[in-house]
C-alpha atoms as a PDB file:
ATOM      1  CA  UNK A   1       0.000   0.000   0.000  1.00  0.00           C
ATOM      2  CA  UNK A   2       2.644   2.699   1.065  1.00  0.00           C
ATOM      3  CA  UNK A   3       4.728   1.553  -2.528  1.00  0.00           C
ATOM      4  CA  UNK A   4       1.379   2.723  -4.749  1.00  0.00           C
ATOM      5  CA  UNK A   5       1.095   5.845  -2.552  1.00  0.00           C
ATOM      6  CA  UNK A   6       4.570   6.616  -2.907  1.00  0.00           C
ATOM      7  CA  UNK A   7       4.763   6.121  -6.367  1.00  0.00           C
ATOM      8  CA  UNK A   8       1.210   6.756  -7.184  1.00  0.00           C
ATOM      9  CA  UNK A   9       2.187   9.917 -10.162  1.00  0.00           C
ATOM     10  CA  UNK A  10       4.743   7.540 -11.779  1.00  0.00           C
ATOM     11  CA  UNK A  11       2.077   4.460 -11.676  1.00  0.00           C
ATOM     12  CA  UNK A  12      -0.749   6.695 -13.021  1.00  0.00           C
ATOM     13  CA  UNK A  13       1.402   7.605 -16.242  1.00  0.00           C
ATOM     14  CA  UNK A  14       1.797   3.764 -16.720  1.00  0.00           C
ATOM     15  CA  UNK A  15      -1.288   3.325 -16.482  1.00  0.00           C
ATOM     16  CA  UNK A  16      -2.881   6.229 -17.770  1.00  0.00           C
ATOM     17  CA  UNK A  17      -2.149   5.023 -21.948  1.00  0.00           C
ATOM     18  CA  UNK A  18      -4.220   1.790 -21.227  1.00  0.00           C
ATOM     19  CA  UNK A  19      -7.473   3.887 -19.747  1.00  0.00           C
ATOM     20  CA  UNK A  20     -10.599   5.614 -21.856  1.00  0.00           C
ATOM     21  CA  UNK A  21     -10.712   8.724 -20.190  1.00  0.00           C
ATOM     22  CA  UNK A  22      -8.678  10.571 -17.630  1.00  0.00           C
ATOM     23  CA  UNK A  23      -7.149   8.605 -14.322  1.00  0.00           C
ATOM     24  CA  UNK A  24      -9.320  11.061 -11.968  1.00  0.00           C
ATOM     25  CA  UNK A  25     -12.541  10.296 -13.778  1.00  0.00           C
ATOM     26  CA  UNK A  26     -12.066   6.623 -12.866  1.00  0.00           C
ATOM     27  CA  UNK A  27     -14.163   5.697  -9.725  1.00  0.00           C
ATOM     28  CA  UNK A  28     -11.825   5.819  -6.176  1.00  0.00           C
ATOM     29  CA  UNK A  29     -12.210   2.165  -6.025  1.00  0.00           C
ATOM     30  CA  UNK A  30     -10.972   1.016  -9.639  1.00  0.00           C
ATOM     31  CA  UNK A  31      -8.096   3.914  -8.930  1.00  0.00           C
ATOM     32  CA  UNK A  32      -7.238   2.345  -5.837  1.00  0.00           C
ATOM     33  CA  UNK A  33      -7.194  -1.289  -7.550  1.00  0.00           C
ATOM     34  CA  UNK A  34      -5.536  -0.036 -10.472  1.00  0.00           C
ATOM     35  CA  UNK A  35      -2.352   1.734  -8.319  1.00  0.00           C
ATOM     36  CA  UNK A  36      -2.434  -1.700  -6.153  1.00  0.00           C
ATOM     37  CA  UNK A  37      -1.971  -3.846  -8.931  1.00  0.00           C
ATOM     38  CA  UNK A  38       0.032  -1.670 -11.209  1.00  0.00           C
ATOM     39  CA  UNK A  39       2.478  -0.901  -8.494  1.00  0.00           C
ATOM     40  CA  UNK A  40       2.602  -4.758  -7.747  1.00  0.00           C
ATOM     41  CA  UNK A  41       3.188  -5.043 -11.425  1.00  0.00           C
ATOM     42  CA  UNK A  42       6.466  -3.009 -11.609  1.00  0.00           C
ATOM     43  CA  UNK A  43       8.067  -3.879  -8.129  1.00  0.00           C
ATOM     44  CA  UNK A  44       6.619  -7.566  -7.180  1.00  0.00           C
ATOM     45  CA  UNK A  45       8.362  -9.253  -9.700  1.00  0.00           C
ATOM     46  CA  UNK A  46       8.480 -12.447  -7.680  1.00  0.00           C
ATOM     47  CA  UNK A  47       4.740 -12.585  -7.488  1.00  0.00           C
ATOM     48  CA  UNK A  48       3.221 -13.993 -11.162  1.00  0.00           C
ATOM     49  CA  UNK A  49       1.560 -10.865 -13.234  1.00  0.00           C
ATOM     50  CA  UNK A  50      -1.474 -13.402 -13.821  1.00  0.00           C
ATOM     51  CA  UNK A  51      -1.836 -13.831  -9.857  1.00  0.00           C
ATOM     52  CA  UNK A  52      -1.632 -10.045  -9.665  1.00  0.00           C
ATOM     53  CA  UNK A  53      -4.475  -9.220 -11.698  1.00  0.00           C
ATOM     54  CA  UNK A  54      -6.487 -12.561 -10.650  1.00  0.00           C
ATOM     55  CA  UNK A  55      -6.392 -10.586  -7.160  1.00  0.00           C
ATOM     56  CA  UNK A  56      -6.871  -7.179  -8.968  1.00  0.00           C
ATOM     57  CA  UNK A  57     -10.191  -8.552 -10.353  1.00  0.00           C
ATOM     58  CA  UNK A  58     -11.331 -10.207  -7.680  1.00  0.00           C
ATOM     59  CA  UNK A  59     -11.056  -7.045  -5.785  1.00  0.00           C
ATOM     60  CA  UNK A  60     -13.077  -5.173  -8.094  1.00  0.00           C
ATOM     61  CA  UNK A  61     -15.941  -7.689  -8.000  1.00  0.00           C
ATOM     62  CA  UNK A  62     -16.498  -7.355  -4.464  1.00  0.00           C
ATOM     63  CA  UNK A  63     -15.705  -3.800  -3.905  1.00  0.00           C
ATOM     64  CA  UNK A  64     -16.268  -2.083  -7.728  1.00  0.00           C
ATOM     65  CA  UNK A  65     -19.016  -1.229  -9.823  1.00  0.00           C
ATOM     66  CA  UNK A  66     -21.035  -3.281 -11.872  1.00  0.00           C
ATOM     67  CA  UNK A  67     -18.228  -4.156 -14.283  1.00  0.00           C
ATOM     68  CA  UNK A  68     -15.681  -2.542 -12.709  1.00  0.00           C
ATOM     69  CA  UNK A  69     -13.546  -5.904 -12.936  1.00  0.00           C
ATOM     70  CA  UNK A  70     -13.933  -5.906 -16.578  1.00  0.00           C
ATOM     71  CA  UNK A  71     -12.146  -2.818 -16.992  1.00  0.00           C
ATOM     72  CA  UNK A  72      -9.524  -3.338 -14.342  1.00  0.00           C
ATOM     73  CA  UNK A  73      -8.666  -6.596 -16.192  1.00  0.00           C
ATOM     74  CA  UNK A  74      -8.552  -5.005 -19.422  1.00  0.00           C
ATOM     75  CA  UNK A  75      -6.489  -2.395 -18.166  1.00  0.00           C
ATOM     76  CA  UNK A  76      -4.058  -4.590 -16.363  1.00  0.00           C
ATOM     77  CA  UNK A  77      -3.475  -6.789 -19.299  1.00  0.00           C
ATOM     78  CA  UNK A  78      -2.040  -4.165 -21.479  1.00  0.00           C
ATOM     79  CA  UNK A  79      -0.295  -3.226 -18.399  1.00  0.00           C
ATOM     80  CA  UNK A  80       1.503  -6.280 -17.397  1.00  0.00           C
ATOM     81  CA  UNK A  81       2.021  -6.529 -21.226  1.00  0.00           C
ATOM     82  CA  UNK A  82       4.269  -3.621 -21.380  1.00  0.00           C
ATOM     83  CA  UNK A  83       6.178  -3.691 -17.861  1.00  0.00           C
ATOM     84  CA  UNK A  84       6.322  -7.676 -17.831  1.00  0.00           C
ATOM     85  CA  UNK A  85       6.512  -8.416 -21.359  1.00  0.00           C
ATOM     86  CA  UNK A  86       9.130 -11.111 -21.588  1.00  0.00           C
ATOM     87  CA  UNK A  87       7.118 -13.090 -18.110  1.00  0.00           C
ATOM     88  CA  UNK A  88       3.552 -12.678 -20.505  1.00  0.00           C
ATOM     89  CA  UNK A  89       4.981 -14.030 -23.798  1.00  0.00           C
ATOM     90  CA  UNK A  90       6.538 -16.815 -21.894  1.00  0.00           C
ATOM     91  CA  UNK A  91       5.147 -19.849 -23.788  1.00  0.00           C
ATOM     92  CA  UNK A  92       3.473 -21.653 -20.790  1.00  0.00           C
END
């Protein structure tokens, strides 16, 4: 938590290419998610990108709007697609 707020201007220009509209204009929760995950993304490279958005999305389910985990998925795919490219085109 204190890693996204510390780095949450340098997270939201990472993430801020992947989203339809301005960061701010998101809702708190799927901002909140978003700097979570994406911060996870960039400095957790021990934990699996696909485990990091698995808990990303599960978090917006329960705590997001309607389809709030559609678009934190979305967003977090192109994400971890850019910062962990080598880990996502892994074959599996």
């Amino acid at each position: 938590m204190n890693g996204a707020i510390d780095n949450a201007s340098v997270l939201e220009n990472e993430i801020a290419p992947f989203l339809d509209r301005a960061f701010r204009e998101l809702s708190p929760v799927e901002r909140g998610i978003l700097l979570l995950a994406g911060y996870e993304l960039m400095r957790e490279l021990e934990v699996p990108y696909r485990v990091v958005i698995n808990e990303a999305v599960e978090l917006a389910k329960v705590y997001g709007g309607t389809d709030g985990h559609k678009y934190v998925n979305g967003v977090l795919d192109k994400l971890a697609a850019r910062l962990r490219r080598i880990e996502v085109e892994a074959p599996r």
